[in-house]
N, C-alpha and C. Protein backbone atom coordinates (compact mmCIF):
# COMPACT_ATOMS: atom_id res chain seq x y z
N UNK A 1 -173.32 -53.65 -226.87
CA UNK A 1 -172.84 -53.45 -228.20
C UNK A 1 -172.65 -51.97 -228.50
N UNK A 2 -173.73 -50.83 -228.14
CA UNK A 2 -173.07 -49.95 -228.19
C UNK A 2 -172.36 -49.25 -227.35
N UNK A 3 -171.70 -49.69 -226.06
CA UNK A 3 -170.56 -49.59 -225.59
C UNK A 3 -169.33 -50.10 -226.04
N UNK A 4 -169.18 -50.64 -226.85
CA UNK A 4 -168.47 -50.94 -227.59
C UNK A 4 -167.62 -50.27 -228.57
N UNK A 5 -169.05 -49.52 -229.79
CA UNK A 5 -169.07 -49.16 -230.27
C UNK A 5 -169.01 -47.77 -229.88
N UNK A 6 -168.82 -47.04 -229.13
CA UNK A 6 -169.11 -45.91 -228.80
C UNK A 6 -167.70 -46.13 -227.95
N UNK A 7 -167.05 -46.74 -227.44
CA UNK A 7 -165.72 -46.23 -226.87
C UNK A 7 -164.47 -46.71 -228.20
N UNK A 8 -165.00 -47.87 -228.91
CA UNK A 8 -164.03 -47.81 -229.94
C UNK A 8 -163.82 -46.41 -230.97
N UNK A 9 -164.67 -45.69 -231.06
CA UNK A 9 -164.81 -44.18 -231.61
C UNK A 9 -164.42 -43.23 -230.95
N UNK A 10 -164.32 -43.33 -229.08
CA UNK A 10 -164.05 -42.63 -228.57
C UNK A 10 -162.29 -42.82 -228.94
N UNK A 11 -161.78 -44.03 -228.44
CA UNK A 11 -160.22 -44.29 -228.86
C UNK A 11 -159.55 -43.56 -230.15
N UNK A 12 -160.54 -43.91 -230.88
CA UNK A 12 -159.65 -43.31 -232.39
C UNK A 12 -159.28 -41.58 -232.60
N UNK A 13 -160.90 -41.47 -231.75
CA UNK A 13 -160.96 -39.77 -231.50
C UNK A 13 -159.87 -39.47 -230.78
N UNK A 14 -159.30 -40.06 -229.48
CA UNK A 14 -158.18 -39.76 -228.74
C UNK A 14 -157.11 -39.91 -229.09
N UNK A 15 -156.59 -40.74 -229.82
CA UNK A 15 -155.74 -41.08 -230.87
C UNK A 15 -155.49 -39.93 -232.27
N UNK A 16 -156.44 -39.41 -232.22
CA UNK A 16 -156.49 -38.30 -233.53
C UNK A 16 -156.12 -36.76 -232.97
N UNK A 17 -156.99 -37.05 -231.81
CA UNK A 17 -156.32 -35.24 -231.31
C UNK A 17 -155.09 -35.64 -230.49
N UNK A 18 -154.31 -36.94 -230.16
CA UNK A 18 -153.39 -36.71 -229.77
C UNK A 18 -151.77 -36.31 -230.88
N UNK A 19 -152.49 -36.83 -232.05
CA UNK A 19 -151.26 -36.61 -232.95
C UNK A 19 -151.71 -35.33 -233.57
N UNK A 20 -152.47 -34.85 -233.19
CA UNK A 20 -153.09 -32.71 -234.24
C UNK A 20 -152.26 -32.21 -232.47
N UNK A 21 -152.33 -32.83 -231.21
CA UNK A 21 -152.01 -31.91 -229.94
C UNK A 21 -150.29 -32.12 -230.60
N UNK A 22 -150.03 -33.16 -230.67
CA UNK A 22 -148.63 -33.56 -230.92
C UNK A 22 -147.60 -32.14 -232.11
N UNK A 23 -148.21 -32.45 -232.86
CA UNK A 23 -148.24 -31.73 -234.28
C UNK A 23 -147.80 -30.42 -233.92
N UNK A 24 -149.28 -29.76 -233.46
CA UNK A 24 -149.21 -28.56 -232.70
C UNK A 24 -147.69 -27.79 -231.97
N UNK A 25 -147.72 -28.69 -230.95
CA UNK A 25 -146.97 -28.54 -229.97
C UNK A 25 -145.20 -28.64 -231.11
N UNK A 26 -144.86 -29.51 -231.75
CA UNK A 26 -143.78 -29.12 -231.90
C UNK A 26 -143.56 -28.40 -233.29
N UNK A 27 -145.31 -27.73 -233.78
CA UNK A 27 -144.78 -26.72 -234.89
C UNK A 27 -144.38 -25.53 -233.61
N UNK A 28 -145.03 -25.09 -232.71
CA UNK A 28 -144.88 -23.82 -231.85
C UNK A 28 -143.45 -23.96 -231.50
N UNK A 29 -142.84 -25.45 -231.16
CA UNK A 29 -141.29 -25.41 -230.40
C UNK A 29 -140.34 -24.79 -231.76
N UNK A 30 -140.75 -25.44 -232.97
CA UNK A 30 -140.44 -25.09 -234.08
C UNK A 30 -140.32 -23.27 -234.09
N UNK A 31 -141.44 -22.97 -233.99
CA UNK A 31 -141.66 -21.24 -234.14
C UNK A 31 -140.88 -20.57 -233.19
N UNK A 32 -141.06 -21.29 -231.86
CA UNK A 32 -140.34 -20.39 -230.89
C UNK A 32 -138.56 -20.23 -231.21
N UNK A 33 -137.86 -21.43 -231.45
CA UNK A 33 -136.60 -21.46 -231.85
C UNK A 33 -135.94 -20.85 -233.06
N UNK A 34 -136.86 -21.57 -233.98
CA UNK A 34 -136.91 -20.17 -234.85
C UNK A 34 -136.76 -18.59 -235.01
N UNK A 35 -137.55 -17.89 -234.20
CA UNK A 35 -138.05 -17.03 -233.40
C UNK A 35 -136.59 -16.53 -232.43
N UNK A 36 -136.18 -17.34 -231.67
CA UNK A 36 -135.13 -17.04 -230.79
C UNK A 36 -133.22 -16.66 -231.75
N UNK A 37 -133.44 -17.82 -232.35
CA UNK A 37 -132.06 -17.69 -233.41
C UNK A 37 -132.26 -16.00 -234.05
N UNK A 38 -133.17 -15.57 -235.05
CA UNK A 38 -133.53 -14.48 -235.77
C UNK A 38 -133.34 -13.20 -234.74
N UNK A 39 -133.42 -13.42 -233.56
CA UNK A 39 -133.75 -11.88 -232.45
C UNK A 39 -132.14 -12.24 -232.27
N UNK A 40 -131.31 -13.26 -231.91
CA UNK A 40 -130.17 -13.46 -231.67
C UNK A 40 -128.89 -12.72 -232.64
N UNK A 41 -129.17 -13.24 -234.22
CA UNK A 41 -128.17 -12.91 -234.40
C UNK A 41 -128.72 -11.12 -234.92
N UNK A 42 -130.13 -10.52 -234.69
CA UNK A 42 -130.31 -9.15 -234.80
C UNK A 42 -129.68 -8.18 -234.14
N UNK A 43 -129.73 -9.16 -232.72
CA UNK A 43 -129.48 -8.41 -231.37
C UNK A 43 -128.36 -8.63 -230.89
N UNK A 44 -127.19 -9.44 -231.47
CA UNK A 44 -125.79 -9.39 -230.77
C UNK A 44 -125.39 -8.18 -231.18
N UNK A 45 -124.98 -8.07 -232.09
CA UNK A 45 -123.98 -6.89 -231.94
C UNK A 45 -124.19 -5.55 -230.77
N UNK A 46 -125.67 -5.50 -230.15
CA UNK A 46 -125.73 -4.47 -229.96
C UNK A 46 -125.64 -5.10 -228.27
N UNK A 47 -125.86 -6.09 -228.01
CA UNK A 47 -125.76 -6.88 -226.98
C UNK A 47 -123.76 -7.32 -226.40
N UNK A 48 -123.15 -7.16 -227.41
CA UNK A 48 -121.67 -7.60 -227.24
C UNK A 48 -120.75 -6.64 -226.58
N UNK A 49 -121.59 -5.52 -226.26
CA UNK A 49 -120.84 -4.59 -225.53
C UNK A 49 -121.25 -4.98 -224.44
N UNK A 50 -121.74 -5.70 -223.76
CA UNK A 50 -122.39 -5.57 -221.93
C UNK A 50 -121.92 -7.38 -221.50
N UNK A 51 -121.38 -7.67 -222.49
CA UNK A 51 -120.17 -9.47 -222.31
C UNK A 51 -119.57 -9.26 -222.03
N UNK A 52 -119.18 -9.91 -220.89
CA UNK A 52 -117.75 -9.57 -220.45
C UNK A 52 -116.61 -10.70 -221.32
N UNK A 53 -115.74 -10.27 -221.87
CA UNK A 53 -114.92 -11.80 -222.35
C UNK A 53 -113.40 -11.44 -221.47
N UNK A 54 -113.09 -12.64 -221.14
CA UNK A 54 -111.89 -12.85 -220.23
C UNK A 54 -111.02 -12.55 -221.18
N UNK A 55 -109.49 -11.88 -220.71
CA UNK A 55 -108.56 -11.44 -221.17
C UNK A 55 -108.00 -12.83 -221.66
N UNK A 56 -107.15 -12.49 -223.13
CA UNK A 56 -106.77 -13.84 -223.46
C UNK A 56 -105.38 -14.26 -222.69
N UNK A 57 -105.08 -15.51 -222.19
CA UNK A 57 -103.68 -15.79 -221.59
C UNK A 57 -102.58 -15.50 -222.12
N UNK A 58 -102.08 -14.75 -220.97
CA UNK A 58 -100.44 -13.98 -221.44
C UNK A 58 -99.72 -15.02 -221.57
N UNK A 59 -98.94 -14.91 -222.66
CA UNK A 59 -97.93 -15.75 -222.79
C UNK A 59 -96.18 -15.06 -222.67
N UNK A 60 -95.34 -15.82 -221.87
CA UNK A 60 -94.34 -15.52 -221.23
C UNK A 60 -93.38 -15.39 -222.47
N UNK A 61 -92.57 -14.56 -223.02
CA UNK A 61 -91.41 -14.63 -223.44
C UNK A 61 -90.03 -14.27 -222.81
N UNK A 62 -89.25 -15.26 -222.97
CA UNK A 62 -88.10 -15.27 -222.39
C UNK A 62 -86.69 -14.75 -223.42
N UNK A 63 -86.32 -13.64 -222.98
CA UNK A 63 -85.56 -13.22 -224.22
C UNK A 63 -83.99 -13.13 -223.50
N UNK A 64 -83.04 -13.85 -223.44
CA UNK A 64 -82.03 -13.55 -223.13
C UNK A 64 -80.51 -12.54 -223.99
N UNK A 65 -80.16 -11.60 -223.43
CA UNK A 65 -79.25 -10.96 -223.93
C UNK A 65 -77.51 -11.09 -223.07
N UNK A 66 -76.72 -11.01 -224.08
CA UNK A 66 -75.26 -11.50 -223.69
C UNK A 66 -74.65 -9.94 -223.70
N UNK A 67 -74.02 -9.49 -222.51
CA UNK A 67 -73.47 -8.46 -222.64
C UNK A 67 -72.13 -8.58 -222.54
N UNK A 68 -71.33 -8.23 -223.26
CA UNK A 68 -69.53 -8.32 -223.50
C UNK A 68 -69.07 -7.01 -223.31
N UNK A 69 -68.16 -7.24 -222.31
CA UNK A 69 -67.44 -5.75 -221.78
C UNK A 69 -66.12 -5.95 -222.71
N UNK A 70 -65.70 -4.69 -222.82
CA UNK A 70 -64.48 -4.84 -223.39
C UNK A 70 -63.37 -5.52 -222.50
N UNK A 71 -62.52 -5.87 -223.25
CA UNK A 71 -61.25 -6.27 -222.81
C UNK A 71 -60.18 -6.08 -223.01
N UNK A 72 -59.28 -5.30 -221.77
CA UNK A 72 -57.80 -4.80 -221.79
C UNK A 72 -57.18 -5.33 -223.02
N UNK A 73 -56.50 -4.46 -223.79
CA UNK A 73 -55.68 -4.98 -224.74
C UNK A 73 -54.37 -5.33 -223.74
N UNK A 74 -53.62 -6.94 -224.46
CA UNK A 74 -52.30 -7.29 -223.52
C UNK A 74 -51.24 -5.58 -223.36
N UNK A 75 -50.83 -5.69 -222.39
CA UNK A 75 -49.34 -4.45 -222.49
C UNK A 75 -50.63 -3.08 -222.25
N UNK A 76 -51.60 -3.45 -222.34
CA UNK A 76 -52.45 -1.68 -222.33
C UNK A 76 -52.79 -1.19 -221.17
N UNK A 77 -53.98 -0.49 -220.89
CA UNK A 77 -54.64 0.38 -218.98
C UNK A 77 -55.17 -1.02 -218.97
N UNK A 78 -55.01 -1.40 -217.61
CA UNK A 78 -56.25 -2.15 -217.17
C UNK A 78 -57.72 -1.59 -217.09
N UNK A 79 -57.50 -0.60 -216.85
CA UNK A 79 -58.94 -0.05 -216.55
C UNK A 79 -60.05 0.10 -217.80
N UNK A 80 -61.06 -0.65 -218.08
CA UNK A 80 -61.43 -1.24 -219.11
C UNK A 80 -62.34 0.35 -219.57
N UNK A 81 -62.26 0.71 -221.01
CA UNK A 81 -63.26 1.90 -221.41
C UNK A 81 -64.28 1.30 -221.69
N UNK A 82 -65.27 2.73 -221.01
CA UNK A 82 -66.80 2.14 -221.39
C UNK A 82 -67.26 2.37 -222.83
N UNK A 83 -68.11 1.21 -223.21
CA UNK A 83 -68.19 1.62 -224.39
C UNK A 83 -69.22 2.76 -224.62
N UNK A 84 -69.45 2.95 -226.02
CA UNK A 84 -69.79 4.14 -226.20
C UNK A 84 -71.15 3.90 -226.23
N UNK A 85 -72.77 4.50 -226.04
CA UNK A 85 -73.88 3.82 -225.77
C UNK A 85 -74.35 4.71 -226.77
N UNK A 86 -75.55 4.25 -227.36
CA UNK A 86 -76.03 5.44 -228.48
C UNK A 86 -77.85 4.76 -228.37
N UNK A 87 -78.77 5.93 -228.62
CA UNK A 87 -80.28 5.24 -228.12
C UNK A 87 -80.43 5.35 -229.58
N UNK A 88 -81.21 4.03 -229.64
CA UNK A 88 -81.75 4.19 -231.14
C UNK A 88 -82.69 5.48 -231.56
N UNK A 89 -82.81 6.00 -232.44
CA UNK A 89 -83.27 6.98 -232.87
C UNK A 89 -84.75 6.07 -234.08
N UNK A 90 -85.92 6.64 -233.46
CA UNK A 90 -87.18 6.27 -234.13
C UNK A 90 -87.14 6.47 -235.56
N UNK A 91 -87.64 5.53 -236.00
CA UNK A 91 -87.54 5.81 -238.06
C UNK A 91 -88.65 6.22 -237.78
N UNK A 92 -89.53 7.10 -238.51
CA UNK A 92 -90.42 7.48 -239.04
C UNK A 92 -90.98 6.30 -239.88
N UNK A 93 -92.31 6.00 -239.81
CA UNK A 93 -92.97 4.69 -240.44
C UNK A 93 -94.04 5.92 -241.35
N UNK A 94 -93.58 5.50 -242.89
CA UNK A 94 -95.01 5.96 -243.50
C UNK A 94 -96.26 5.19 -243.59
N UNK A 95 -95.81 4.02 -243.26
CA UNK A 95 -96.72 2.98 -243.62
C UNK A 95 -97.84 2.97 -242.04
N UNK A 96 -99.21 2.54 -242.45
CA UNK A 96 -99.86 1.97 -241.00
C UNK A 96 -99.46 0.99 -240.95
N UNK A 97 -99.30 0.47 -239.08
CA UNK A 97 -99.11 -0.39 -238.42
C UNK A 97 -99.67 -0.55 -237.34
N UNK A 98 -100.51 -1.53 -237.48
CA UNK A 98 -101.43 -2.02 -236.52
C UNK A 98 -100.72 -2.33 -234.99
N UNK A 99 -101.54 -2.38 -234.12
CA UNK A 99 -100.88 -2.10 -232.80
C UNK A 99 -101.90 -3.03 -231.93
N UNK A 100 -103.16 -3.62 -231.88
CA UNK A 100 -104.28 -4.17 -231.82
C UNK A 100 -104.73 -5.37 -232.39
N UNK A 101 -105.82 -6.12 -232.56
CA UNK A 101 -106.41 -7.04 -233.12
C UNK A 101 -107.68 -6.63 -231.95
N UNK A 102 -109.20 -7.48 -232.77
CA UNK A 102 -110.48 -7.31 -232.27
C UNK A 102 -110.18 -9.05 -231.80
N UNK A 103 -110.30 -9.55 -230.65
CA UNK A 103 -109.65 -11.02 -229.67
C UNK A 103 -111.10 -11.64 -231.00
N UNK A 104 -110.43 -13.13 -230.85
CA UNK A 104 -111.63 -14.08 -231.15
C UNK A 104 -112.84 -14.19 -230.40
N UNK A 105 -114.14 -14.64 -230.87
CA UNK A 105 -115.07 -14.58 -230.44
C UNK A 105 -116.24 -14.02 -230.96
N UNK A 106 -116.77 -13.52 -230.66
CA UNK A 106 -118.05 -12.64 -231.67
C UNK A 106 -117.62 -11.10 -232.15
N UNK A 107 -117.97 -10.62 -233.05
CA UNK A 107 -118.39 -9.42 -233.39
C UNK A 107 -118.04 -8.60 -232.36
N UNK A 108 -116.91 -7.46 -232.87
CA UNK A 108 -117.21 -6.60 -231.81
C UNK A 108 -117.35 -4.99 -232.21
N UNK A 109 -118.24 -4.07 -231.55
CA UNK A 109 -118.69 -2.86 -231.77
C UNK A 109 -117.65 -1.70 -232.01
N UNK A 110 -117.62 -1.01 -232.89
CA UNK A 110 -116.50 -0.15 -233.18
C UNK A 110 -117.04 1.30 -232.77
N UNK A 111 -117.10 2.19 -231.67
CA UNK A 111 -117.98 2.93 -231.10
C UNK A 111 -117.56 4.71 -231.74
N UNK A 112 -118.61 5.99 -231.44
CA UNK A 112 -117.73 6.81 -231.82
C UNK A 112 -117.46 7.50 -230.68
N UNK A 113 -117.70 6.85 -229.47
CA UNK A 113 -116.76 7.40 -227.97
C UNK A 113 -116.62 6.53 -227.13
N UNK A 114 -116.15 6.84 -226.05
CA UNK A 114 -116.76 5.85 -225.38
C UNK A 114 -116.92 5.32 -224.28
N UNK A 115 -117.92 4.25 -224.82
CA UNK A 115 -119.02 4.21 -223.59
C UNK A 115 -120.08 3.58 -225.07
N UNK A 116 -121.89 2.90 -224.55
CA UNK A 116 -122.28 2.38 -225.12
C UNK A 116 -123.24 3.05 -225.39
N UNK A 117 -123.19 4.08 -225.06
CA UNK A 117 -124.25 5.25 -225.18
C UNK A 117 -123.87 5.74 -226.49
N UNK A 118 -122.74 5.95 -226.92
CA UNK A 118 -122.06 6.37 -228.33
C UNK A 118 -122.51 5.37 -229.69
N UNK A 119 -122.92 6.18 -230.82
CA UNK A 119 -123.49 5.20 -232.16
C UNK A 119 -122.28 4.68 -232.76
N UNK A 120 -122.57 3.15 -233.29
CA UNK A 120 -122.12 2.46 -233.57
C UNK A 120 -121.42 2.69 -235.24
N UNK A 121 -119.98 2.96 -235.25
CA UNK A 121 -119.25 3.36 -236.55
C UNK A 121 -119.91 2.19 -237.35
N UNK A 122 -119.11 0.65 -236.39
CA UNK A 122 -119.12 -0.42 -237.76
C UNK A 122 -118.93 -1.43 -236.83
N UNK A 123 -119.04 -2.73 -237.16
CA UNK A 123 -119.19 -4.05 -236.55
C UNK A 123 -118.01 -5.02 -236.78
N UNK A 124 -116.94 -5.24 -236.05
CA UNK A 124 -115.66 -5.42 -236.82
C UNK A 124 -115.79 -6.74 -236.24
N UNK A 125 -115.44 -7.79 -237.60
CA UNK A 125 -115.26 -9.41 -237.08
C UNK A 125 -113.75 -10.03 -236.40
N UNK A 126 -113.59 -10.84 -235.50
CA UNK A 126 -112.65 -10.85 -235.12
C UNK A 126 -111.14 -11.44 -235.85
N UNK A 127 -110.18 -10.71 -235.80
CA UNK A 127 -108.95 -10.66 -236.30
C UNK A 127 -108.87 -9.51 -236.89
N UNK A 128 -109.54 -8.37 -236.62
CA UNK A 128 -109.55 -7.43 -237.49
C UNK A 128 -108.98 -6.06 -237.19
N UNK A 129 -107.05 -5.47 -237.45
CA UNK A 129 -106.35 -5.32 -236.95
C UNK A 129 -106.84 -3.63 -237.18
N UNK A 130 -106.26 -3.39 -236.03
CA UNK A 130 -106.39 -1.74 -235.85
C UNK A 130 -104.89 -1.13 -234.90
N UNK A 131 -105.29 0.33 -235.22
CA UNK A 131 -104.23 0.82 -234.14
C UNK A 131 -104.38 1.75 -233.39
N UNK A 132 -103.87 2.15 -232.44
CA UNK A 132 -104.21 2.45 -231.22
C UNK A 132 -103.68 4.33 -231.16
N UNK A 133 -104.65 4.83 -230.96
CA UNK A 133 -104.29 6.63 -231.29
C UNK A 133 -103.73 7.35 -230.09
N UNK A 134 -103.47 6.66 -229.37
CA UNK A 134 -103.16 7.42 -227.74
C UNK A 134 -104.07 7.60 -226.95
N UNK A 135 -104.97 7.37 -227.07
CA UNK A 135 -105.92 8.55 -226.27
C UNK A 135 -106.84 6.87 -225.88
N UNK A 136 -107.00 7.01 -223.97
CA UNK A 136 -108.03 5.63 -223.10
C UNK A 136 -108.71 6.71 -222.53
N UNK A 137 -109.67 5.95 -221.67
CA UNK A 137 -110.82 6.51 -220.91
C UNK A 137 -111.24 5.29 -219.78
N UNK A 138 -111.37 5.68 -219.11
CA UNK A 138 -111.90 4.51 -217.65
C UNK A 138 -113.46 5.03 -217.62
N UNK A 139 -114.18 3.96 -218.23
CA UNK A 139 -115.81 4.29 -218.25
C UNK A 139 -116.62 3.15 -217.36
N UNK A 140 -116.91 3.26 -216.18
CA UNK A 140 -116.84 2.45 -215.33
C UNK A 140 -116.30 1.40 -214.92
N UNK A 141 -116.09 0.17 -215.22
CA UNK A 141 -115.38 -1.04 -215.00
C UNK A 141 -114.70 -1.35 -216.21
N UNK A 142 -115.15 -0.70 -217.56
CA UNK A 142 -114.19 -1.08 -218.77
C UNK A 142 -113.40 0.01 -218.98
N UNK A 143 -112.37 -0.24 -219.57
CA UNK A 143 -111.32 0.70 -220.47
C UNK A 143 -111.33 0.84 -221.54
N UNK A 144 -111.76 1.82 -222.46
CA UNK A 144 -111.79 2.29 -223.60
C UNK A 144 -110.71 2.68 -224.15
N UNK A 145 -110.20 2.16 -225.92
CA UNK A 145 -109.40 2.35 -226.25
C UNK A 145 -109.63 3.38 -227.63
N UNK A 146 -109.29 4.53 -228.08
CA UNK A 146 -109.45 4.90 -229.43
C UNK A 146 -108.20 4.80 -230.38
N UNK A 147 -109.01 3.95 -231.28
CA UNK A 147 -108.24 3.21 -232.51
C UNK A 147 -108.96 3.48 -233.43
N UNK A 148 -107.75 3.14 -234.94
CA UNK A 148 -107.97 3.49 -236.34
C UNK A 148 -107.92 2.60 -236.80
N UNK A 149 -109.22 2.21 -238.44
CA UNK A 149 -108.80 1.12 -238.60
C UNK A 149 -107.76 1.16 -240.04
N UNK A 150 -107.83 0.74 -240.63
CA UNK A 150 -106.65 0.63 -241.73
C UNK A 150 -107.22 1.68 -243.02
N UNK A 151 -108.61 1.71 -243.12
CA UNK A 151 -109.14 2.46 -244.17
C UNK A 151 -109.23 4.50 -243.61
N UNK A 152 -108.83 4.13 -241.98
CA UNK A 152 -108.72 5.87 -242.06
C UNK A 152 -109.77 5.86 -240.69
N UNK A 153 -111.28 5.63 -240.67
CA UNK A 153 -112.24 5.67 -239.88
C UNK A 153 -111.45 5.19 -238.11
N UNK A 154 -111.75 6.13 -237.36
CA UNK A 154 -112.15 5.79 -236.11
C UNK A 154 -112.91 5.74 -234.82
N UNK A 155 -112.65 4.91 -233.72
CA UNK A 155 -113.36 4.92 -232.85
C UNK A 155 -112.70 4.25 -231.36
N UNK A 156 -113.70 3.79 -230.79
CA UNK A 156 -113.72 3.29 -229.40
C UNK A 156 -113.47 1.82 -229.16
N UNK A 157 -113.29 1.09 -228.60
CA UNK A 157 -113.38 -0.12 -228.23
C UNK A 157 -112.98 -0.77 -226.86
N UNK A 158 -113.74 -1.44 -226.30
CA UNK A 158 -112.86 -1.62 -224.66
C UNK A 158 -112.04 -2.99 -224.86
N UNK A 159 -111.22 -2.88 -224.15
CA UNK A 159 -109.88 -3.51 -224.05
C UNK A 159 -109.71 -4.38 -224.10
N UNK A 160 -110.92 -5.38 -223.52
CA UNK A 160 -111.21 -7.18 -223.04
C UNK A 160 -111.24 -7.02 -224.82
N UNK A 161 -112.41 -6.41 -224.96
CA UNK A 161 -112.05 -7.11 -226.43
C UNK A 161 -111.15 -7.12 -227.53
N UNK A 162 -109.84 -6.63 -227.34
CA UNK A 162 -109.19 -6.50 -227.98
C UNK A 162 -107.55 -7.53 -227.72
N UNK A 163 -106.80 -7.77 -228.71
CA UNK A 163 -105.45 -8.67 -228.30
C UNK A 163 -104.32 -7.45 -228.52
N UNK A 164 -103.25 -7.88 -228.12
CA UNK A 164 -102.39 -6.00 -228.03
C UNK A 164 -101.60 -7.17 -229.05
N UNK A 165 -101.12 -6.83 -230.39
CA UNK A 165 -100.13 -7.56 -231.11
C UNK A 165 -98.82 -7.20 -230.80
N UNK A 166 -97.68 -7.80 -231.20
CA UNK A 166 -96.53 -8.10 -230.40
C UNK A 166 -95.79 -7.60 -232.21
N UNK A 167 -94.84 -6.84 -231.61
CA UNK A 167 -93.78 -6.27 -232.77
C UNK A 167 -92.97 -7.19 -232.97
């Protein structure tokens, strides 16, 4: 009888620390994930420079042009004149015009040289159009671009992360 009694107490006891072990265990899975999300979104931005993101797929445009030579007037030279060729001459744009986009995907670092050693201007979300000042750099395996963004401020950015917009 008191074997009985003494393992039916033991059961309940095992039964009790298995749901406090239970408990336990998925407040900590709780904490740890928790825990992991919070360091995540602290630590991307500063982490998004050392991603590599694949260049986005070129897309082909096919542009066909019709060229028309002149033609002998009846009774005139055969020998056809060339026409006259003239190069367009650049307008002057007062306006900015973006030349860039930051590609989809995460956040990307707007640098003030570059390379990742350089402090971080600003954190630009993607679609966020800039333009391109002349001036690259080959900083080991990436290419650095320096661009302006629309408010005046500039900086660095490497190339993967960027889309080249189309005039």
């Amino acid at each position: 009888m008191v074997d009985q009694e003494l393992s039916a107490r033991l059961r309940q006891r095992s039964r009790q620390s298995g749901i406090w072990l239970g408990l336990a265990m998925g407040l900590a899975i709780f904490i740890a994930l928790a825990g992991f999300i919070w360091l995540y979104t602290r630590l991307a931005p500063v982490f998004s420079d050392f991603v590599s993101r694949l260049p986005p797929t070129p897309t082909v445009e096919v542009t066909t042009t019709a060229e028309v030579s002149p033609v002998a007037a009846v009774g005139g030279s055969s020998t056809p004149t060339p026409a006259a060729t003239t190069e367009p001459t650049p307008t002057p744009t007062s306006t900015w015009q973006p030349t860039h986009r930051v590609a989809q995907g995460a956040r990307v670092n707007l640098r003030g040289g570059p390379g990742t050693q350089y402090p971080i201007v600003d954190t630009l979300e993607p679609g966020t159009e800039l333009r391109f000042l002349g001036e690259q750099e080959q900083v080991g395996n990436a290419t650095w671009l320096h661009l302006e963004l629309r408010d005046g401020r500039d900086g660095w950015i490497r190339t993967v992360d960027l889309e080249l917009i189309r005039p």
